[in-house]
Structure formats: C-alpha cells, structure tokens
N, C-alpha and C. Protein backbone atom coordinates (compact mmCIF):
# COMPACT_ATOMS: atom_id res chain seq x y z
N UNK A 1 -12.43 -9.34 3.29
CA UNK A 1 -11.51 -8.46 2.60
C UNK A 1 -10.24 -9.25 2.32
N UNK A 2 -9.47 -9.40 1.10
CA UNK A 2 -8.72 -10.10 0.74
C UNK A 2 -7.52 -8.95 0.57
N UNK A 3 -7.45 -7.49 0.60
CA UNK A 3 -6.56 -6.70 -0.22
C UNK A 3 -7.29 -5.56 0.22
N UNK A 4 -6.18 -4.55 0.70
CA UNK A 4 -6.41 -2.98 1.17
C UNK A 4 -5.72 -2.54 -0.14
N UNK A 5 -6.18 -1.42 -0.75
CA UNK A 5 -5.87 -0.53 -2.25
C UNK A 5 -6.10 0.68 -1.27
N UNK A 6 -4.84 1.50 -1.00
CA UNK A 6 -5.27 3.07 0.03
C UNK A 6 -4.21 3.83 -1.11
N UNK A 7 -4.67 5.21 -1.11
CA UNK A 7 -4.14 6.46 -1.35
C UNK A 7 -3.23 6.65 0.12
N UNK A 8 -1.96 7.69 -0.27
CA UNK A 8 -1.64 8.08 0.73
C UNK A 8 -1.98 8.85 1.25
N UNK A 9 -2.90 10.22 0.35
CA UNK A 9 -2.84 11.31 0.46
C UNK A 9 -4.89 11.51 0.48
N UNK A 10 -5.48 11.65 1.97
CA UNK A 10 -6.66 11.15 1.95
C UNK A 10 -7.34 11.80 3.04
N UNK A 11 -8.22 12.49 3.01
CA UNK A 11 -9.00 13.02 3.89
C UNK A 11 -8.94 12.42 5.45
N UNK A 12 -8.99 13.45 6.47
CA UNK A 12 -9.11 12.90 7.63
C UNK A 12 -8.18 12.08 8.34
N UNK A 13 -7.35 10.93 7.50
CA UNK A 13 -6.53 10.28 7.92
C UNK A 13 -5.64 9.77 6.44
N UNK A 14 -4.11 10.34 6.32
CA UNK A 14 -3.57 9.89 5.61
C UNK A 14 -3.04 8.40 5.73
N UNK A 15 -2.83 7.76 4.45
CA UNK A 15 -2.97 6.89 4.12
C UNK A 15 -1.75 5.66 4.76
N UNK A 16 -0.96 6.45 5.08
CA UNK A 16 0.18 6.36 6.20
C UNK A 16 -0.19 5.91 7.57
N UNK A 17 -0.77 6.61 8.00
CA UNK A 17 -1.83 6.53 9.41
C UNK A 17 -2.58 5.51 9.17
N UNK A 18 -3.24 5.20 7.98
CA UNK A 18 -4.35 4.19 7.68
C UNK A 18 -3.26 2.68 8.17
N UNK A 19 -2.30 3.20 7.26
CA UNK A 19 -1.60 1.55 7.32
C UNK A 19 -1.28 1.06 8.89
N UNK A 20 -0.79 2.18 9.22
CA UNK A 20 -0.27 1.80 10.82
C UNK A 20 -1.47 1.16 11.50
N UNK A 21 -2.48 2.15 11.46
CA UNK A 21 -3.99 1.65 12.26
C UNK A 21 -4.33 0.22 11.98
N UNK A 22 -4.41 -0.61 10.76
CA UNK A 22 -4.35 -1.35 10.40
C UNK A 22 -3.59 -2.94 10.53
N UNK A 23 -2.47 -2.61 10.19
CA UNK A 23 -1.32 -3.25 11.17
C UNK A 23 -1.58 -3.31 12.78
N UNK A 24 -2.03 -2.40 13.66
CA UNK A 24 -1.93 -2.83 15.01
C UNK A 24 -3.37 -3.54 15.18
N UNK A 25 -4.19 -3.76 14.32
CA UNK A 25 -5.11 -5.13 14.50
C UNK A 25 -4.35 -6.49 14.61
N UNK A 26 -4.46 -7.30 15.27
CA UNK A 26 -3.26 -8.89 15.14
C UNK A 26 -4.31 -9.19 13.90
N UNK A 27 -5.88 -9.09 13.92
CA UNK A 27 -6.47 -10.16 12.93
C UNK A 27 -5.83 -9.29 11.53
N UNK A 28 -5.57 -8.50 11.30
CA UNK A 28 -5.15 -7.81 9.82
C UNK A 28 -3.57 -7.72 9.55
N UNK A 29 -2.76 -8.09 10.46
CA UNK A 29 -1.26 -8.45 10.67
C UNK A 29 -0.83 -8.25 9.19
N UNK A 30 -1.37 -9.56 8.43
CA UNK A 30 -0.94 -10.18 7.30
C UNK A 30 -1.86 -9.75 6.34
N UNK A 31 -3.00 -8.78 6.31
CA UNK A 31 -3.50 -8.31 4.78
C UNK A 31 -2.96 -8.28 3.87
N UNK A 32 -2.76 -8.06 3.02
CA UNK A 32 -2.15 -7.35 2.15
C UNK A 32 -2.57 -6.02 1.96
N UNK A 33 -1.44 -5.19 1.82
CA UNK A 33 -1.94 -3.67 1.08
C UNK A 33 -0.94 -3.35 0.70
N UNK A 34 -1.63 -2.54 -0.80
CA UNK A 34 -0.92 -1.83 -1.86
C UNK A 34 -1.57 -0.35 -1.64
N UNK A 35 -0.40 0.44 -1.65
CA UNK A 35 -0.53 1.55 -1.87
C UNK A 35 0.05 2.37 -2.80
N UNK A 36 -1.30 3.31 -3.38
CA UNK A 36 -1.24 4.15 -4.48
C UNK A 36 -0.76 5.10 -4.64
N UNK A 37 -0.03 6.02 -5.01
CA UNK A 37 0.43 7.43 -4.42
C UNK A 37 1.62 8.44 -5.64
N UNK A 38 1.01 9.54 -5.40
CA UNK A 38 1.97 10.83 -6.45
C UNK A 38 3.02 10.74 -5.90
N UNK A 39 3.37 9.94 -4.15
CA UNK A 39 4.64 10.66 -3.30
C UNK A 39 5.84 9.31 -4.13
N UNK A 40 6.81 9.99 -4.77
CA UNK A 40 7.64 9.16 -5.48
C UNK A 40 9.15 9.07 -4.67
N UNK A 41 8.78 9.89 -3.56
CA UNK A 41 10.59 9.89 -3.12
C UNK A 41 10.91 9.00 -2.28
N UNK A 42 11.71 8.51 -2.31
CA UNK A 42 12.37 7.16 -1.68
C UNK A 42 12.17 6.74 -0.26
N UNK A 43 12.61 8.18 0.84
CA UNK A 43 12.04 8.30 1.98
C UNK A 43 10.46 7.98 1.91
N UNK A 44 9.75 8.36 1.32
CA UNK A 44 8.27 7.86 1.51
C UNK A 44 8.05 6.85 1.22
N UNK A 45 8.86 5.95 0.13
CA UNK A 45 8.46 4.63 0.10
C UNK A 45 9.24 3.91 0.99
N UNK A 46 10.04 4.40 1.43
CA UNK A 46 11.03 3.45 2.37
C UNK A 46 9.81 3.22 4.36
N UNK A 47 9.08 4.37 4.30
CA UNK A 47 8.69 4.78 5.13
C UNK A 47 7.01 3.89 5.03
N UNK A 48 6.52 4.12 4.02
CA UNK A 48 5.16 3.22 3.78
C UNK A 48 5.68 1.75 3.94
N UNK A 49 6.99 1.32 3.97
CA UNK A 49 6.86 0.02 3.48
C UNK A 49 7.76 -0.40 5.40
N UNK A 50 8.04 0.58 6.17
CA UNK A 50 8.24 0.36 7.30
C UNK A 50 7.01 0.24 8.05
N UNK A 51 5.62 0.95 7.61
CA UNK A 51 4.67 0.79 8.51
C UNK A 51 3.93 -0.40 8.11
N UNK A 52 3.81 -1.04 7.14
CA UNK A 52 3.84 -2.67 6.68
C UNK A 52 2.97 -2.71 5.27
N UNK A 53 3.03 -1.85 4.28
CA UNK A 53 2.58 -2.01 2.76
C UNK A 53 3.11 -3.26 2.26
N UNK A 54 2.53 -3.76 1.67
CA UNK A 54 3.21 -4.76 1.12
C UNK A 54 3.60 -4.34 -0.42
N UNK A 55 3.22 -3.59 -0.75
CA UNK A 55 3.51 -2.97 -2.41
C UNK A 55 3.34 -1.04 -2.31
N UNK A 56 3.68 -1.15 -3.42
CA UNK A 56 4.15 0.57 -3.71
C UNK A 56 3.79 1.03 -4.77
N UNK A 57 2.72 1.57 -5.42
CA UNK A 57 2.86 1.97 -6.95
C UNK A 57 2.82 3.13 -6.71
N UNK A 58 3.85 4.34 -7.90
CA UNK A 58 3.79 5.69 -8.01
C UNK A 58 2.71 6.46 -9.42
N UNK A 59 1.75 7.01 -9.03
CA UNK A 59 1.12 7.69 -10.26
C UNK A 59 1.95 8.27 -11.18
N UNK A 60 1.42 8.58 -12.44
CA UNK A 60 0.24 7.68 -12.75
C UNK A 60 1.10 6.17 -13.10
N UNK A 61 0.49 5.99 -13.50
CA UNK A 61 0.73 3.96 -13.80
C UNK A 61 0.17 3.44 -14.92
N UNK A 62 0.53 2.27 -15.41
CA UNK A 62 -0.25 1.44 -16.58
C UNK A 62 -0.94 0.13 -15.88
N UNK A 63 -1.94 -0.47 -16.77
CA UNK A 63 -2.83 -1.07 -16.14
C UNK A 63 -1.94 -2.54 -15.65
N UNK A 64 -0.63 -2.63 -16.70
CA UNK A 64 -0.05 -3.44 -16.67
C UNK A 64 1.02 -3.74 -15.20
N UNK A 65 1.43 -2.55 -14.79
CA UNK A 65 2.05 -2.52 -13.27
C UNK A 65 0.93 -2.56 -12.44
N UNK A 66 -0.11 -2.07 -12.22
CA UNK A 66 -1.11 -2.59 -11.39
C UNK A 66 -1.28 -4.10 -11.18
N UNK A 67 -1.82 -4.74 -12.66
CA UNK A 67 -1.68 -6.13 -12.84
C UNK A 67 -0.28 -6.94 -12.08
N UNK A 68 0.95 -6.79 -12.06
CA UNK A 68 2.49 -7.02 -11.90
C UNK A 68 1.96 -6.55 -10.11
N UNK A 69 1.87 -5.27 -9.63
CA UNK A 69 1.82 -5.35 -8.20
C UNK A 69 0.86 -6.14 -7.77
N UNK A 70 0.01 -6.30 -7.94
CA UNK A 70 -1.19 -7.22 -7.18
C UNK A 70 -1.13 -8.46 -7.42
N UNK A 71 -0.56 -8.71 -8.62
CA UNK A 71 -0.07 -10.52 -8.25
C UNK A 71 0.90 -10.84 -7.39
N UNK A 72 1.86 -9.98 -7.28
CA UNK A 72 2.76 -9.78 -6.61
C UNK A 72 2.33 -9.86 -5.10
N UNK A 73 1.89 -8.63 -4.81
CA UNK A 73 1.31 -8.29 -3.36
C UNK A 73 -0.10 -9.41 -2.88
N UNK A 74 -0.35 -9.98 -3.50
CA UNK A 74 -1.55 -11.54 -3.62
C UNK A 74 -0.62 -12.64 -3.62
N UNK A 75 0.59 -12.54 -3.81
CA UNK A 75 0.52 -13.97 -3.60
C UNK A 75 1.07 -14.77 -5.27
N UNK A 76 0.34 -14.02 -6.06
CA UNK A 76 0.36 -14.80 -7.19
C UNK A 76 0.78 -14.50 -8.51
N UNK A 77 2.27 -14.53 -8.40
CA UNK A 77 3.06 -13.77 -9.04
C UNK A 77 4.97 -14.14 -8.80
C-alpha cells in the first residue's frame, strides 16, 4: 500500500477513527493519507490533520485538485 484515500464519514468506523487506528501502527507512521470529505469547517480539518492526514480535500472537487493533492501528499509535487 503506497496511499490511504478514506472518507470521513463511513460505516462502523469514521474516518477520523480510521486515521488514528492507523497512525498507532509504528509500520504505517509515515503512509500517506488523503482524506475525502463534505466536512468543510476548519475545526474538522484542523482536527483530521492533528490525527496525522497528510492532505484534505472538501467535496465535491475537480479531477484537477485531486491530481494537485496526491502529488502533493506522494511526494511528488
């Protein structure tokens, strides 16, 4: 796995929870993940990007900010 792509907003375990769970692996420390999400308010991104997202996109989106975050959040950009 090179790149986690999570919703925030997700059955069973929000996407929030996902990241944290994730992060307390040491081998997944440094993944990368971008997360997708309708939640646009500042507190929530301030808050996804405390539990260790490495990117933020707000729906909907163009294919072109997708492109711009994931080079970004990869490395290659």
């Amino acid at each position: 796995v090179d790149l986690i792509l999570t919703d925030w907003n997700m059955p069973t375990m929000n996407g929030l929870e996902f990241v944290q769970k994730v992060r307390s692996d040491p081998n997944l420390k440094t993944l990368p993940i971008l997360m997708v999400t309708t939640r646009s308010v500042k507190e929530d991104i301030l808050e996804a990007m405390k539990a260790g997202v490495n990117g933020y996109i707000v729906k909907p989106f163009t294919p072109q900010v997708l492109k711009e975050k994931l080079s970004a959040v990869m490395g290659d950009g």
